[in-house]
Protein backbone atom coordinates (compact mmCIF):
# COMPACT_ATOMS: atom_id res chain seq x y z
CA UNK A 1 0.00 0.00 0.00
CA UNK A 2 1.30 3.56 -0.87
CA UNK A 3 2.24 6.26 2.09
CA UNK A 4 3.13 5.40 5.52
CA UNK A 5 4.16 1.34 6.56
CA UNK A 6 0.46 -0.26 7.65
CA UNK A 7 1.06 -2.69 9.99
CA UNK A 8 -2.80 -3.99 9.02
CA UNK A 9 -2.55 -6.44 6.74
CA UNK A 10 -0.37 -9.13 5.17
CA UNK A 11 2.63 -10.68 7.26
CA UNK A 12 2.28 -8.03 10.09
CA UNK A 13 -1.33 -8.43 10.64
CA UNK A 14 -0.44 -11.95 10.79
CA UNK A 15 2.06 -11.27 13.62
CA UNK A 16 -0.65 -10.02 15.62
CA UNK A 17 -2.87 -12.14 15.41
CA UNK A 18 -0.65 -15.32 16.30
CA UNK A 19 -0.25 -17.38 12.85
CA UNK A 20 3.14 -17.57 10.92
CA UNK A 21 1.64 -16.92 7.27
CA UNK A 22 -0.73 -14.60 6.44
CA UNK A 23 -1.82 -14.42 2.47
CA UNK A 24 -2.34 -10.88 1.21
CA UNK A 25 -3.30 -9.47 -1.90
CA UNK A 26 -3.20 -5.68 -2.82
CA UNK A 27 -4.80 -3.46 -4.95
CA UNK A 28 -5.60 -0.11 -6.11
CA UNK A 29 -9.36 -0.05 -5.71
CA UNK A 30 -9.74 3.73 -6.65
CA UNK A 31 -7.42 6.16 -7.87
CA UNK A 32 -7.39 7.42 -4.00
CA UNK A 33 -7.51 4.43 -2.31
CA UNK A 34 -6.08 0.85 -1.70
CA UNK A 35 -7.36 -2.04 -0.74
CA UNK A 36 -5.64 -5.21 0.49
CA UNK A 37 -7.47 -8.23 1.70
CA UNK A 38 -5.23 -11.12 3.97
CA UNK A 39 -6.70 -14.57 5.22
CA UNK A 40 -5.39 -15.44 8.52
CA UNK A 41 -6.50 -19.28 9.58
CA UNK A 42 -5.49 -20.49 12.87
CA UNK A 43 -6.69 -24.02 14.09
CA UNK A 44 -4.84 -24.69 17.24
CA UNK A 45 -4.34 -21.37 18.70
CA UNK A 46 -2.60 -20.55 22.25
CA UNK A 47 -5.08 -18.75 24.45
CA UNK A 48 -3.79 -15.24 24.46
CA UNK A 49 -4.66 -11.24 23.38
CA UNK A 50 -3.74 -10.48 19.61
CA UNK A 51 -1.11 -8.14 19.41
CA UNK A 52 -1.80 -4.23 19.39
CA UNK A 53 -1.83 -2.65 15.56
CA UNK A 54 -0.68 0.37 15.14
CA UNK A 55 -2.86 2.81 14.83
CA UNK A 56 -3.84 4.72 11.82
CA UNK A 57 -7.14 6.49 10.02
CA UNK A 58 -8.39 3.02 8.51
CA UNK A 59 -10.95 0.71 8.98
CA UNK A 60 -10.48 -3.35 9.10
CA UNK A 61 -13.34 -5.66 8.12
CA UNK A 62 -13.03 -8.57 9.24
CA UNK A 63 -15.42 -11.85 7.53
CA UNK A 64 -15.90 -14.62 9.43
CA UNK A 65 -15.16 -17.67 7.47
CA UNK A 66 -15.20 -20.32 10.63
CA UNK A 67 -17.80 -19.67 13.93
CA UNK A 68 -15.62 -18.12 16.93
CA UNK A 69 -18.19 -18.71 19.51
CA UNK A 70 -17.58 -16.51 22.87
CA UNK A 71 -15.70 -13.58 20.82
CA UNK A 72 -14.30 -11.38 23.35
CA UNK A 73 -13.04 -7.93 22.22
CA UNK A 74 -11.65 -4.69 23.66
CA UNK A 75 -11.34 -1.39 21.78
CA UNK A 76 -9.10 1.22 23.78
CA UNK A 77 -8.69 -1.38 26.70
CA UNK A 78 -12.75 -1.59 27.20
CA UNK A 79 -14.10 -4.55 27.05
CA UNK A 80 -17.30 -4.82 24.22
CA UNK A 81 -20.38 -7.13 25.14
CA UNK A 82 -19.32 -10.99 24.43
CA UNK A 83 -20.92 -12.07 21.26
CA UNK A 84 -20.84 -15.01 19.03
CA UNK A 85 -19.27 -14.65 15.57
CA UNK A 86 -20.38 -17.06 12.90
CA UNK A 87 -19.57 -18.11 9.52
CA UNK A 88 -20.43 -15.41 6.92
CA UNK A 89 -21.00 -12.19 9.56
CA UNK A 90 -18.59 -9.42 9.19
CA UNK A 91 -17.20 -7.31 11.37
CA UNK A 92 -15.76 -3.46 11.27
CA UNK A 93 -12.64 -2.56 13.40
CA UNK A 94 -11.82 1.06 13.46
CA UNK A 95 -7.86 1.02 13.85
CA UNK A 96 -7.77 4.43 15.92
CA UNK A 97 -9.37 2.73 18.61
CA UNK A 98 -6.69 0.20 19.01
CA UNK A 99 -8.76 -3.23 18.80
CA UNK A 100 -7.61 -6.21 20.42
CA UNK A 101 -9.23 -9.98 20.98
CA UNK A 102 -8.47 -13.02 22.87
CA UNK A 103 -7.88 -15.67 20.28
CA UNK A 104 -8.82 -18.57 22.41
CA UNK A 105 -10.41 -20.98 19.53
CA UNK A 106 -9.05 -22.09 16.24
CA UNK A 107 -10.58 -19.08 13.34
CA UNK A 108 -10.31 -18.34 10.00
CA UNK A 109 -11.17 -14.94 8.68
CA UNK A 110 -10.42 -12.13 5.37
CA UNK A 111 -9.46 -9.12 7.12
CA UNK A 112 -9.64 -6.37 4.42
CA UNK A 113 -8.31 -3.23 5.00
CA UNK A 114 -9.11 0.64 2.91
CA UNK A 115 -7.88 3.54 3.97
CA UNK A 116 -9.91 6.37 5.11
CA UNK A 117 -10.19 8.66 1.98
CA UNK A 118 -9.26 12.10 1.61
CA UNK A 119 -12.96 12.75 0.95
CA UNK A 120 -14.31 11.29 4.10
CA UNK A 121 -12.16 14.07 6.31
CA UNK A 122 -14.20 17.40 4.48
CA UNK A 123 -17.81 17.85 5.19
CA UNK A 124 -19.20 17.05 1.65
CA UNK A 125 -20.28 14.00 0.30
CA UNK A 126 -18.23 11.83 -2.76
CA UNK A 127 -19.81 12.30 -6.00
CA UNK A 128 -20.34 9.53 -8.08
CA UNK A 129 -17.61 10.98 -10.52
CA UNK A 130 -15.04 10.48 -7.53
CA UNK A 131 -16.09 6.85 -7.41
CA UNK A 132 -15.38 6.48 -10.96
CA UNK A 133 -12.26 7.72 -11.46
């Protein structure tokens, strides 16, 4: 991905969340923006915390591919409500707000990462000519 080192996706992401390969792919989804997508698969994890990402403007999404029942999750050291993640939900991780999870269970997920446009900081709205270019 162009600009600053992201530490949220590919090999790094990987890192942090406790597997030795990660698989990414990258591309440039609009002339502003990047995309990569990485599949991290774990089936015999240690019980311990992922590992902190930096933080940046960005977004994660992460789709479940495997149920991770009991899915507990912190964003800025608070704890969220314990849910159940099954196969085909999704979930959105703002990066600012330094997510973390306890990967007790084996999972298997695409984490897919797009940086925050430059659009998204003004007050206006894209048009649909920005998405097309």
């Amino acid at each position: 991905m162009d600009g600053a080192m992201t530490e949220a996706y590919g090999q790094r992401l990987g890192e942090r969340l406790r597997v030795e390969n990660a698989h990414a792919i990258v591309t440039r989804a609009l002339r502003t923006a990047d995309m990569a997508v990485t599949e991290v698969r774990c089936d015999n994890p240690l019980p311990e915390m992922s590992g902190s990402i930096q933080q940046e403007d960005a977004f994660l999404v992460a789709l479940q591919l495997r149920d991770f029942p009991t899915h507990k999750y912190w964003e800025d050291g608070r704890q969220a409500p314990v849910c159940d993640l099954r196969a085909g939900e999704s979930c959105l991780y703002d990066l600012k707000r330094d997510p973390a999870a306890f990967l007790d269970k084996p999972y298997h997920t695409l984490f897919f990462i797009c940086r925050v446009w430059r659009w998204t900081r003004s007050l206006t709205r894209p048009t649909c000519r920005e998405f097309a270019s």
